[in-house]
Protein backbone atom coordinates (compact mmCIF):
# COMPACT_ATOMS: atom_id res chain seq x y z
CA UNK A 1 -11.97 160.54 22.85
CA UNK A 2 -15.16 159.27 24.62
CA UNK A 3 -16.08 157.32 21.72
CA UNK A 4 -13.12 155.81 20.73
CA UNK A 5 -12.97 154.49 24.63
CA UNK A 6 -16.39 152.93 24.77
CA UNK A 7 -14.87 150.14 21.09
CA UNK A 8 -11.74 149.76 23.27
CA UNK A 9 -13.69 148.63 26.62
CA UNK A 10 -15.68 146.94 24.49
CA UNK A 11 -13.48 144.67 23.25
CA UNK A 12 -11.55 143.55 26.00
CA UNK A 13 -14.51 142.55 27.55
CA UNK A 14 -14.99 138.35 26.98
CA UNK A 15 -17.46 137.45 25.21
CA UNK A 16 -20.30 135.44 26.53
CA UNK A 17 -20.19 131.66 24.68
CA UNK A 18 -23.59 130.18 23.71
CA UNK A 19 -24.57 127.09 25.28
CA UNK A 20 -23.37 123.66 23.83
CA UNK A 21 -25.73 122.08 22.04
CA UNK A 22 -26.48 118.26 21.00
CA UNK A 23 -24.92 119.10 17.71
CA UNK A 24 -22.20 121.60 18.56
CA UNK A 25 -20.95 118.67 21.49
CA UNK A 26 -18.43 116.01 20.30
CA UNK A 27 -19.91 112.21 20.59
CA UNK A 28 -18.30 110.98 23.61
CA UNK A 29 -19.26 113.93 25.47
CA UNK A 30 -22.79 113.81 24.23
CA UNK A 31 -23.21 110.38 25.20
CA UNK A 32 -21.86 110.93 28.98
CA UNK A 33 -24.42 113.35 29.52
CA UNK A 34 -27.46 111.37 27.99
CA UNK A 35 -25.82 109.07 30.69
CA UNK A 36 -25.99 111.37 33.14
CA UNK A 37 -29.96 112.57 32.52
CA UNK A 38 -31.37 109.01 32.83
CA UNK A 39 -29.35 108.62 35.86
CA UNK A 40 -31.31 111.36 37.50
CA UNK A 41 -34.72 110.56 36.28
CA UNK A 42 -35.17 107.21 37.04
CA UNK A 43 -34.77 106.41 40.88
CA UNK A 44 -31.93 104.86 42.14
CA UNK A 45 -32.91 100.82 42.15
CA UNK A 46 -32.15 99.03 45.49
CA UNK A 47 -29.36 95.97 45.46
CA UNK A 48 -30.82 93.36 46.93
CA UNK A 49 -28.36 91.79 49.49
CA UNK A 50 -26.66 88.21 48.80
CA UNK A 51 -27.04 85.60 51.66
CA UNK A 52 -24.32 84.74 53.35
CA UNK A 53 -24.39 81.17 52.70
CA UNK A 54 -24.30 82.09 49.19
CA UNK A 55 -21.20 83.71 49.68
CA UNK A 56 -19.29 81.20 52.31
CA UNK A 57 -19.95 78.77 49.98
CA UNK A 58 -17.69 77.63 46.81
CA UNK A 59 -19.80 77.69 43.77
CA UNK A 60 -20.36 74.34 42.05
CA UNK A 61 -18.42 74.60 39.80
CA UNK A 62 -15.23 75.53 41.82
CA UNK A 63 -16.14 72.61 44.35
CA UNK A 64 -16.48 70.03 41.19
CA UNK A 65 -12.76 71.56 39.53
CA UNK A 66 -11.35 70.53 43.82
CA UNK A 67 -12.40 67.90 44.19
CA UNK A 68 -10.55 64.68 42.82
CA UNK A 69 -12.37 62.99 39.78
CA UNK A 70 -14.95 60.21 40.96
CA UNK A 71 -16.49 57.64 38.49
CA UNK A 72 -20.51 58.82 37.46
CA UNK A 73 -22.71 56.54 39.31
CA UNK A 74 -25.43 54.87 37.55
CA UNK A 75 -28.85 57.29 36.99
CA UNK A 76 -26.80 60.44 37.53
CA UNK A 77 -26.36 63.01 34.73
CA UNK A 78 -23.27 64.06 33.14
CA UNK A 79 -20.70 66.69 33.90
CA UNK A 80 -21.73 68.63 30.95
CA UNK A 81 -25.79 68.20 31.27
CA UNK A 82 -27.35 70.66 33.67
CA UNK A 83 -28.79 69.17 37.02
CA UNK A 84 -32.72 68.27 37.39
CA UNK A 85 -32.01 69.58 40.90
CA UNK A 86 -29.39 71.84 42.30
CA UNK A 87 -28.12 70.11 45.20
CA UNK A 88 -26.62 72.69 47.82
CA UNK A 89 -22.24 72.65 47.09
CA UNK A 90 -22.01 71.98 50.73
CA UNK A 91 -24.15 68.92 50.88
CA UNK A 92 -21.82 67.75 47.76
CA UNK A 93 -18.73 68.10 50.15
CA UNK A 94 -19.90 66.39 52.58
CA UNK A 95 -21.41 63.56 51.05
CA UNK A 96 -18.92 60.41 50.79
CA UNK A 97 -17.17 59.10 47.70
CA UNK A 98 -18.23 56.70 45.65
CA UNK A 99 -15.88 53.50 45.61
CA UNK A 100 -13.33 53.28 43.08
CA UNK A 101 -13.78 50.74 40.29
CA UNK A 102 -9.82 49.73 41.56
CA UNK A 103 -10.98 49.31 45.05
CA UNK A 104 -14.20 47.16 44.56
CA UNK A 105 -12.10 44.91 41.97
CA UNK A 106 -9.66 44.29 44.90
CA UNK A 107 -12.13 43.58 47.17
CA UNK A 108 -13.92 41.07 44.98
CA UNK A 109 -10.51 39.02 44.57
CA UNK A 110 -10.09 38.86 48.63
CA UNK A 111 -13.26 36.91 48.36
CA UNK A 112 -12.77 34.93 45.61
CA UNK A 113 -9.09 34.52 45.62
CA UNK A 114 -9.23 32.17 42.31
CA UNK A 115 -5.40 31.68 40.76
CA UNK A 116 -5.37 33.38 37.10
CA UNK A 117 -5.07 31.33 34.26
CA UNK A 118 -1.27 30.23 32.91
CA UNK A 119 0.08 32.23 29.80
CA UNK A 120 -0.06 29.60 27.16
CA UNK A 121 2.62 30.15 24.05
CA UNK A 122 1.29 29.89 20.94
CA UNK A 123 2.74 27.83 18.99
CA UNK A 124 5.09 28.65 16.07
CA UNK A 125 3.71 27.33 12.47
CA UNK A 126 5.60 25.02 10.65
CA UNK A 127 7.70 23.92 13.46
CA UNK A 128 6.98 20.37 13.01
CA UNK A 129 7.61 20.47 9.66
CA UNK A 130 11.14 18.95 8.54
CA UNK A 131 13.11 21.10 5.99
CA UNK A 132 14.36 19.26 2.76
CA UNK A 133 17.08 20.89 1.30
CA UNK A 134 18.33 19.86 -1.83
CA UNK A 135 22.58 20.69 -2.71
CA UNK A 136 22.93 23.07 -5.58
CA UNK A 137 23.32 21.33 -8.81
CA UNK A 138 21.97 17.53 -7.60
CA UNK A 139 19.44 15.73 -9.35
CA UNK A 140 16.49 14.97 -7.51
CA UNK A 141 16.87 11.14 -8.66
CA UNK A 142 20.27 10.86 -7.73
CA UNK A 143 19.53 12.20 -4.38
CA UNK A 144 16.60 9.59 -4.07
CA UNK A 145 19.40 6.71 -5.13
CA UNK A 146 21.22 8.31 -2.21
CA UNK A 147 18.53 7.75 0.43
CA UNK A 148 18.20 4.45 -0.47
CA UNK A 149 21.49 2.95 -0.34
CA UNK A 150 22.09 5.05 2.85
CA UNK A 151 18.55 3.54 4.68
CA UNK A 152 20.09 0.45 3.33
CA UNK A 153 23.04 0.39 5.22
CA UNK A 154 21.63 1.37 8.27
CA UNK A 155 19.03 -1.85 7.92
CA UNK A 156 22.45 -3.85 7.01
CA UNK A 157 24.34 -2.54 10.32
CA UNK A 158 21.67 -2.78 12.20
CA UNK A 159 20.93 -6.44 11.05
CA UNK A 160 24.53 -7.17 11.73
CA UNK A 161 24.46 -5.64 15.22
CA UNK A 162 21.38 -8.28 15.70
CA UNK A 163 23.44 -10.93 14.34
CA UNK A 164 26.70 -10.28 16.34
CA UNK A 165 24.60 -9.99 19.74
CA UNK A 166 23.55 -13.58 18.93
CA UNK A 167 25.66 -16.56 20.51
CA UNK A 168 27.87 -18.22 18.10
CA UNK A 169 27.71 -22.09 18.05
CA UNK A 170 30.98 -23.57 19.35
CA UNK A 171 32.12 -27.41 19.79
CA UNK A 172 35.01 -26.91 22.55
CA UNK A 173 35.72 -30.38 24.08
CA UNK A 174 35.82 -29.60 27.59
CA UNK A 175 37.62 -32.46 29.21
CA UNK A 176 38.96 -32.82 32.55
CA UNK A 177 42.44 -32.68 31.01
CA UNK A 178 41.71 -29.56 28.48
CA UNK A 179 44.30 -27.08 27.91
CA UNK A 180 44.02 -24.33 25.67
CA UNK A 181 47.22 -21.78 25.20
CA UNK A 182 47.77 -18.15 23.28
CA UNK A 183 49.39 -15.48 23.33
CA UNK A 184 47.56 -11.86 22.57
CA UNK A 185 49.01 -8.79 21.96
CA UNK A 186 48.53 -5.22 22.32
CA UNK A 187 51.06 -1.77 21.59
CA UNK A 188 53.71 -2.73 24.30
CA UNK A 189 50.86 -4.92 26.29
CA UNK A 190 52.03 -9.39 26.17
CA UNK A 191 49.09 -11.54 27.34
CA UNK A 192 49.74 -15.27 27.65
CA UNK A 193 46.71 -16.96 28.40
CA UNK A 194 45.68 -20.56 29.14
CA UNK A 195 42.04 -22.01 29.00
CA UNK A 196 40.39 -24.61 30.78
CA UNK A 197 37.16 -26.15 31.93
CA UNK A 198 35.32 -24.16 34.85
CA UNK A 199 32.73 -21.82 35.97
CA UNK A 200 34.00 -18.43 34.36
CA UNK A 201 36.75 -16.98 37.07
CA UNK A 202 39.39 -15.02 36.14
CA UNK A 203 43.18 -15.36 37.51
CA UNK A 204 45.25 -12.67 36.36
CA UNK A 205 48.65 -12.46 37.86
CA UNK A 206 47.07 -14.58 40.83
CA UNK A 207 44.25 -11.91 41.47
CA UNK A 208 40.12 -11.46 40.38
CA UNK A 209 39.48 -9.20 37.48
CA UNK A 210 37.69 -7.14 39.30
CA UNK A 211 41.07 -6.60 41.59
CA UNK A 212 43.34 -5.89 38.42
CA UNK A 213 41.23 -4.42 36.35
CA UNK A 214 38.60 -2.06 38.70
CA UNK A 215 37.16 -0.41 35.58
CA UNK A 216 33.56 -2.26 34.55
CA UNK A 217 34.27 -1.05 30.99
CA UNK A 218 37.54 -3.09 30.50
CA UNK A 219 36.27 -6.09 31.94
CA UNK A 220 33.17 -6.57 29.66
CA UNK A 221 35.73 -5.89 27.01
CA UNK A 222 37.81 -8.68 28.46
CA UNK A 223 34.62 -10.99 28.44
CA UNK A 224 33.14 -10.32 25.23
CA UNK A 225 35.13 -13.78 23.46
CA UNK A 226 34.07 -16.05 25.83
CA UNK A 227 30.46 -14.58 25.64
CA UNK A 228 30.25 -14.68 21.77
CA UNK A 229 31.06 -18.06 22.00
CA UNK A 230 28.39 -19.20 24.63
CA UNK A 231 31.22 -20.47 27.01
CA UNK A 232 31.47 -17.51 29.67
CA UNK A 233 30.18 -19.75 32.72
CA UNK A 234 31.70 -22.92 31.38
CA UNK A 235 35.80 -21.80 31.23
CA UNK A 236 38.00 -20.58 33.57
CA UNK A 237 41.26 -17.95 32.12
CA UNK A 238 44.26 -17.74 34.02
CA UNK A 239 46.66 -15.20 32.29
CA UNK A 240 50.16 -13.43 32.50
CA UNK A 241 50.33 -9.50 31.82
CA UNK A 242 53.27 -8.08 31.26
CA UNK A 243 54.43 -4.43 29.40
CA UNK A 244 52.18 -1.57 28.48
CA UNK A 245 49.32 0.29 30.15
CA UNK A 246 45.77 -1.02 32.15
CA UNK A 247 43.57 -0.55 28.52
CA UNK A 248 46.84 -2.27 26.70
CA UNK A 249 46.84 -4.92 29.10
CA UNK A 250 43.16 -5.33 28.67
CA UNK A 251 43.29 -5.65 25.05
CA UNK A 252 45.71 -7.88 25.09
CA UNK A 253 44.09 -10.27 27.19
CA UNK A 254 41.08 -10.39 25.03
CA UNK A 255 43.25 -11.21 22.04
CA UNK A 256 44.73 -13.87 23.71
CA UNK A 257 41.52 -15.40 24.83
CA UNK A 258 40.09 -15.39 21.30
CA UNK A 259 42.99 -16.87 19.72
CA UNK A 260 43.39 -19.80 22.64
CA UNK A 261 39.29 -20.05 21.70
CA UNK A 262 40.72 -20.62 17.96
CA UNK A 263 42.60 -23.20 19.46
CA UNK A 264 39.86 -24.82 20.76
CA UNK A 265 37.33 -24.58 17.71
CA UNK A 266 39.08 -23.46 14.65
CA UNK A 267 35.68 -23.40 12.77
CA UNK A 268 35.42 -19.83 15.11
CA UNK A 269 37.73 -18.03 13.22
CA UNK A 270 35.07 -16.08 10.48
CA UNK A 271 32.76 -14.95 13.43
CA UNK A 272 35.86 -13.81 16.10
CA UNK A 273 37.29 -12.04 13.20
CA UNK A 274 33.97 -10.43 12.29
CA UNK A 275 33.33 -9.05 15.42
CA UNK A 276 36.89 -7.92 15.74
CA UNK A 277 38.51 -9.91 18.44
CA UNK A 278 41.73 -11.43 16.19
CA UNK A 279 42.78 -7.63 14.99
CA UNK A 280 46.25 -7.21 16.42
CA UNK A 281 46.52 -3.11 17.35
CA UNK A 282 49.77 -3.36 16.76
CA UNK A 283 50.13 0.65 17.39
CA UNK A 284 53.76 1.44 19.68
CA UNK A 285 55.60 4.42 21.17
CA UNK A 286 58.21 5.85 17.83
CA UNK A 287 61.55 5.45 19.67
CA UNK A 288 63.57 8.45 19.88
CA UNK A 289 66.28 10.23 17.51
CA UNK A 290 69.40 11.74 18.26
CA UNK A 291 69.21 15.35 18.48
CA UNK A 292 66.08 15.33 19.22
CA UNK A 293 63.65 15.70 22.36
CA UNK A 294 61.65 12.85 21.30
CA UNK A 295 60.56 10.78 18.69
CA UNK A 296 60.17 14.14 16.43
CA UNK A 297 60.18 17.12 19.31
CA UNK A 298 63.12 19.16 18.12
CA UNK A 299 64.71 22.00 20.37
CA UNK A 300 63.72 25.71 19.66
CA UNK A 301 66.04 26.98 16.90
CA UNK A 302 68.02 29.95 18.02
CA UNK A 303 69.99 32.01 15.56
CA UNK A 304 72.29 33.82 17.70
């Protein structure tokens, strides 16, 4: 019984485990305690302390990413190049800013305040040039024909206009006794005129031109016969108006002085009609109809 006790105690005692070893340890935990044994044979190194200023200072580069960006001076280094000699950060603070390119540009123009030049346009090409455009289906020599008859008659009128601002040369007798009548004619306008010797007054209706007609444009109109002919300061016009409007009446008088100047000089007849004075505008009102509103105004039709 003794014996089969002592197995029995035996094995419910625990067994004693061997020591880890290097190899029987996994890795991580081998290479904690390889840690751990040069920890505790070399001797603890001392920290040296960091100054203060160190510390209460911003490093450079934290003062450089503050601070707003400032233009590199001349004979400075870069940004990116290290520094020939660190400069303390708080000697960078306080140092002042270099003037902005900005501000010394508006400082040079107080002093010279010089006006800037104007904006000149350039000019467009070809805008001098004259376009010639030639119709679809024209021939170039017909066109050319066409140019020159059309230069022609502008040479021709403007010969003519030379010709008709010349005086025309009139034999009037102008005796003491000279009487000169006509009647001109205008739409509804009667002028019956009388010419004799003077110094170029007007009497119409017993009043000046100027008083019955005030308008400068009909009384050149009313002068131009008398002024063709050379005789404008040598003739005096009394006339009768009756019927139409001022213009008719104005018309009408200068018809009736070139015809009483026909009287005078019948050899005046091609250049009066030429410059036409003796063309009768014998234009009227259309009377009216019956039915009607006017001459051809009808009423609005209605159908109911």
């Amino acid at each position: 019984m003794a014996d089969d006790a002592t197995p029995k105690d035996e094995q419910t005692e625990p067994q004693e485990q061997p020591e880890a070893t290097g190899a029987d340890v996994p890795a991580d935990e081998a290479t904690e305690a390889a840690a751990a044994a040069v920890e505790d044979a070399a001797p603890e190194a001392e920290v040296a302390p960091e100054p203060e200023a160190a510390e209460e200072a911003p490093a450079p580069a934290a003062a450089e990413a503050d601070a707003p960006a400032q233009p590199v001076a001349a004979g400075e280094p870069e940004a990116g190049a290290p520094a020939a000699t660190p400069v303390p950060a708080a000697a960078e603070v306080d140092a002042p800013a270099a003037p902005a390119p900005e501000a010394a540009a508006e400082d040079g123009d107080d002093e010279d305040d010089e006006p800037a030049a104007p904006r000149v346009k350039p000019a467009i090409p070809g805008m001098d040039l004259q376009p010639d455009i030639v119709p679809e289906g024209m021939d170039p020599l017909a066109r050319a024909e066409a140019e020159a008859e059309a230069e022609a008659e502008a040479a021709a009128a403007e010969a003519e206009a030379e010709d008709l601002d010349q005086p025309v040369a009139a034999t009037i007798d102008l005796g003491a006794s000279a009487r000169y009548t006509a009647t001109g004619k205008r739409k509804t306008a009667i002028a019956r005129v009388i010419l004799k010797p003077g110094t170029g007054a007007y009497t119409i209706n017993g009043k000046p031109l100027d008083v019955f007609f005030p308008r400068a444009t009909l009384q050149a109109n009313i002068r131009q016969p008398l002024i063709a002919v050379g005789y404008e300061e040598r003739m005096d016009v009394v006339a009768t108006l009756t019927g139409g409007g001022v213009s008719a009446q104005a018309g009408a008088l200068r018809h009736g002085v070139s015809r009483a100047l026909l009287e005078a000089d019948p050899n005046l007849r091609g250049e009066l009609k030429r410059r036409g004075f003796l063309t009768r505008d014998s234009r009227a009102k259309e009377r009216k109809k019956a039915g009607l509103k006017k001459a051809r105004k009808r009423p609005q039709f209605s159908k109911r």
